[in-house]
Protein backbone atom coordinates (compact mmCIF):
# COMPACT_ATOMS: atom_id res chain seq x y z
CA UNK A 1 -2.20 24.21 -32.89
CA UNK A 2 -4.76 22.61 -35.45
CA UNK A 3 -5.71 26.48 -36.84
CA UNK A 4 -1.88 26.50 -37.84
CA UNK A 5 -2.31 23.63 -40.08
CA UNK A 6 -0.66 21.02 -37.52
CA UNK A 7 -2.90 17.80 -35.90
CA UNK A 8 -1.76 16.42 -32.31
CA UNK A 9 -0.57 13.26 -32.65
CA UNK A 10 -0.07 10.58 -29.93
CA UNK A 11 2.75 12.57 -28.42
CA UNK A 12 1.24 15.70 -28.01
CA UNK A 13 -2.02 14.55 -26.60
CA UNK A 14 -0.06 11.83 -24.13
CA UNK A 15 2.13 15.14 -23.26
CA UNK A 16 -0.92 17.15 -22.75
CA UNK A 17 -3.18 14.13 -20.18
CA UNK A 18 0.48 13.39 -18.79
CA UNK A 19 0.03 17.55 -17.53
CA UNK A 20 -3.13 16.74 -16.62
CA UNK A 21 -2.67 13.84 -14.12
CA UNK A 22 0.22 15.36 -12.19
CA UNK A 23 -1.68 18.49 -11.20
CA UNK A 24 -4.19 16.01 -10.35
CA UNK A 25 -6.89 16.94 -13.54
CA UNK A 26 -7.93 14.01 -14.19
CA UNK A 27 -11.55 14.89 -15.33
CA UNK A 28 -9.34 17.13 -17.84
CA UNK A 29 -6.79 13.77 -18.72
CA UNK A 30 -9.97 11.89 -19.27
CA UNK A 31 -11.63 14.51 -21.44
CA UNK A 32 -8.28 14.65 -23.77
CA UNK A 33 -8.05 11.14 -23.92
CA UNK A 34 -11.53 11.17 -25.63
CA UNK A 35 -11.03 14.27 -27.57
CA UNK A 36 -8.09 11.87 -28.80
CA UNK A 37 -9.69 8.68 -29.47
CA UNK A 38 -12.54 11.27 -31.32
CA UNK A 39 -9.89 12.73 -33.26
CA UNK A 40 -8.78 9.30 -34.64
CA UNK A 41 -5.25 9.45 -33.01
CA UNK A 42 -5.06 6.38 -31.36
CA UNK A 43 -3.54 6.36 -27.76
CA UNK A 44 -0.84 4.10 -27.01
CA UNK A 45 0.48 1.88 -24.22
CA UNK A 46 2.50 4.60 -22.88
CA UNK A 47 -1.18 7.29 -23.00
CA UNK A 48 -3.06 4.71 -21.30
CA UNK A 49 -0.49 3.64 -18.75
CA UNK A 50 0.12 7.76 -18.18
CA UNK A 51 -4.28 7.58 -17.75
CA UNK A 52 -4.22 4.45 -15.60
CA UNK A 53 -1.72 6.23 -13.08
CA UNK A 54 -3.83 8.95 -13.03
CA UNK A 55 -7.08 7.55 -12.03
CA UNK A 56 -5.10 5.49 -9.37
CA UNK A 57 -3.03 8.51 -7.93
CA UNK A 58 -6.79 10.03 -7.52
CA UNK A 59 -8.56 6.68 -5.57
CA UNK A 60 -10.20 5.79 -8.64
CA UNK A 61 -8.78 1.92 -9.32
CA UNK A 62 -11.29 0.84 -11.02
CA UNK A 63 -11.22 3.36 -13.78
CA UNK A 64 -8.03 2.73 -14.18
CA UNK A 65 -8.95 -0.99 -14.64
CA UNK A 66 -11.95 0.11 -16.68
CA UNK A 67 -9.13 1.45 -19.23
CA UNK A 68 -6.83 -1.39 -18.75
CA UNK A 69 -9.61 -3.62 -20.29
CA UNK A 70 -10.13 -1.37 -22.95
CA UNK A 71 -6.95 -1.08 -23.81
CA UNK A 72 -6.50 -4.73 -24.06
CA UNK A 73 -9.98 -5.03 -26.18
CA UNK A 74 -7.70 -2.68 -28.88
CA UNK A 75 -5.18 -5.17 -29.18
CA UNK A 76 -2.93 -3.37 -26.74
CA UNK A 77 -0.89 -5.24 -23.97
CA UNK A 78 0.41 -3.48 -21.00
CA UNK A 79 3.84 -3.14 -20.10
CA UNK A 80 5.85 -3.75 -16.59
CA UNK A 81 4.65 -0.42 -15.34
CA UNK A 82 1.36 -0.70 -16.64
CA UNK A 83 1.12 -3.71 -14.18
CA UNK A 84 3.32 -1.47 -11.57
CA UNK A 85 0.85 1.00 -11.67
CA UNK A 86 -2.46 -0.96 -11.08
CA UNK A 87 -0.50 -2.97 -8.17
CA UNK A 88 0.21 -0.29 -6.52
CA UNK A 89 -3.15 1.51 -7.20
CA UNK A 90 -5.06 -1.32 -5.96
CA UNK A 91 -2.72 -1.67 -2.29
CA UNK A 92 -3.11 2.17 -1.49
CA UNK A 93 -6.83 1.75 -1.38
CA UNK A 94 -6.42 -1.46 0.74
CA UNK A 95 -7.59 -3.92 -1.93
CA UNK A 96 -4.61 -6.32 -1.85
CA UNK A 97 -6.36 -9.37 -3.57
CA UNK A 98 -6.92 -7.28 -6.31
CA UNK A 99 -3.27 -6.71 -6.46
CA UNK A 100 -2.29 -9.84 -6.22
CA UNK A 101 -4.35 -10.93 -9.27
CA UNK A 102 -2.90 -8.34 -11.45
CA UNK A 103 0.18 -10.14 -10.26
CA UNK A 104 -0.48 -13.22 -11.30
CA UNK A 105 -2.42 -11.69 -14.36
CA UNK A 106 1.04 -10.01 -15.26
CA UNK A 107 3.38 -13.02 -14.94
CA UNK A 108 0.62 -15.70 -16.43
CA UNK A 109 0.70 -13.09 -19.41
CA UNK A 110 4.71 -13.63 -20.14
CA UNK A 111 5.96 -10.46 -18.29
CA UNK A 112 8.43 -10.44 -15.51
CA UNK A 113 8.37 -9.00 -12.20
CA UNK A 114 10.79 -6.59 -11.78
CA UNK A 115 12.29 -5.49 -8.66
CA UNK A 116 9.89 -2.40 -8.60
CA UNK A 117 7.01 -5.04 -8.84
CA UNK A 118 7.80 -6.94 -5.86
CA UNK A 119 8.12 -3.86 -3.11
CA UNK A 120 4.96 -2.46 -4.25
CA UNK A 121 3.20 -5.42 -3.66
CA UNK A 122 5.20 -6.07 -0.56
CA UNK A 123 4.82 -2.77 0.86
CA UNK A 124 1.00 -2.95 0.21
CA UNK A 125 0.50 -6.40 1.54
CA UNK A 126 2.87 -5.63 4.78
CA UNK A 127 0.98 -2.06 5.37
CA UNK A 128 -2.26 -3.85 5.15
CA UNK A 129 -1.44 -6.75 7.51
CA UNK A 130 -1.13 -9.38 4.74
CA UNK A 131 2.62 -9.86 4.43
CA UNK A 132 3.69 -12.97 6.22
CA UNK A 133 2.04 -15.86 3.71
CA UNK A 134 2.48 -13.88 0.68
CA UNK A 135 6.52 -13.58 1.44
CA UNK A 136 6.44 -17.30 2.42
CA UNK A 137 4.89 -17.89 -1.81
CA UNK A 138 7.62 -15.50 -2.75
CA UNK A 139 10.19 -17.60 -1.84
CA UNK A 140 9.07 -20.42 -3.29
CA UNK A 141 7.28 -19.46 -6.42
CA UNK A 142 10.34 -16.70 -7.43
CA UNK A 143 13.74 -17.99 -5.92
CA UNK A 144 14.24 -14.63 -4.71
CA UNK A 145 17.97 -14.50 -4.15
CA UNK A 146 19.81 -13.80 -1.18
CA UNK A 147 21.40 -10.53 -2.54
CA UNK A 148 18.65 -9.38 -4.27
CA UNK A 149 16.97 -5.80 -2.73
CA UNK A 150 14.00 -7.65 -2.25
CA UNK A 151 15.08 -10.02 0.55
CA UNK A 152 16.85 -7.23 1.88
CA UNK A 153 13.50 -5.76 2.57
CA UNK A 154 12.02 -9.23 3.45
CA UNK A 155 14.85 -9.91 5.49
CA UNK A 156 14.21 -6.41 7.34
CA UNK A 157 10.75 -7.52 8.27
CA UNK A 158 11.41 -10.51 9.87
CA UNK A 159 11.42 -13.49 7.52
């Protein structure tokens, strides 16, 4: 591409470590994402959520937090499924307290749960025994509503 006379820019290389994490490269994701930084095209919210997911789909939360910090230390802030994705990473490796404060991390920063945000960290919490106090705060904390998905789920497990 660059011997044609054309530089990557933030799409391309976000395309290209996207690749990369979903047939589970991530050595590769991580290389491009340096070969990015290197070639002073700076990765966005949407590269290092893409990165984040990646190192958490492969067990490996805490690089994923390791670029969540650095992408705050550029002046970036994460999105809903930036937050989604570090929730979630944290519960499949059993680390719910972790998950919980990116939780609170994510709605002390101004962002709202969404409806995706609250069955990840329910299904975590419930499939690592720590369900029944945290749905007990949920009520209270988040006036979940009667129709909402949410305490259709709760409701299913027993209130």
């Amino acid at each position: 591409m660059e011997n044609k006379g054309v530089r990557p820019n933030v799409f391309t290389f976000s395309a290209l470590i996207n690749g990369f994490c979903m047939h589970h490269r991530i050595e590769e994701a991580k290389q491009m994402f340096d070969l990015m930084v290197r070639k002073d095209c700076y990765p966005n919210v949407v590269t290092y959520t893409t990165l984040i997911n990646g190192f958490c789909k492969s067990k490996r939360v805490e690089s994923g937090m390791a670029l969540f910090r650095d992408m705050s230390q550029r002046g970036l802030v994460g999105n809903t499924i930036t937050y989604n994705t570090l929730i979630q990473g944290f519960c499949q490796v059993g680390d719910c307290d972790n998950a919980q404060e990116i939780f609170k991390q994510m709605v002390s920063s101004g962002l709202a749960p969404d409806i995706w945000t609250y069955n990840i960290l329910l299904d975590g919490l419930c499939n690592n025994g720590k369900c029944r106090k945290w749905i007990t705060s949920l009520h209270k904390a988040h006036r979940i509503t009667r129709s909402s998905p949410t305490r259709c789920k709760l409701t299913r497990l027993g209130e």
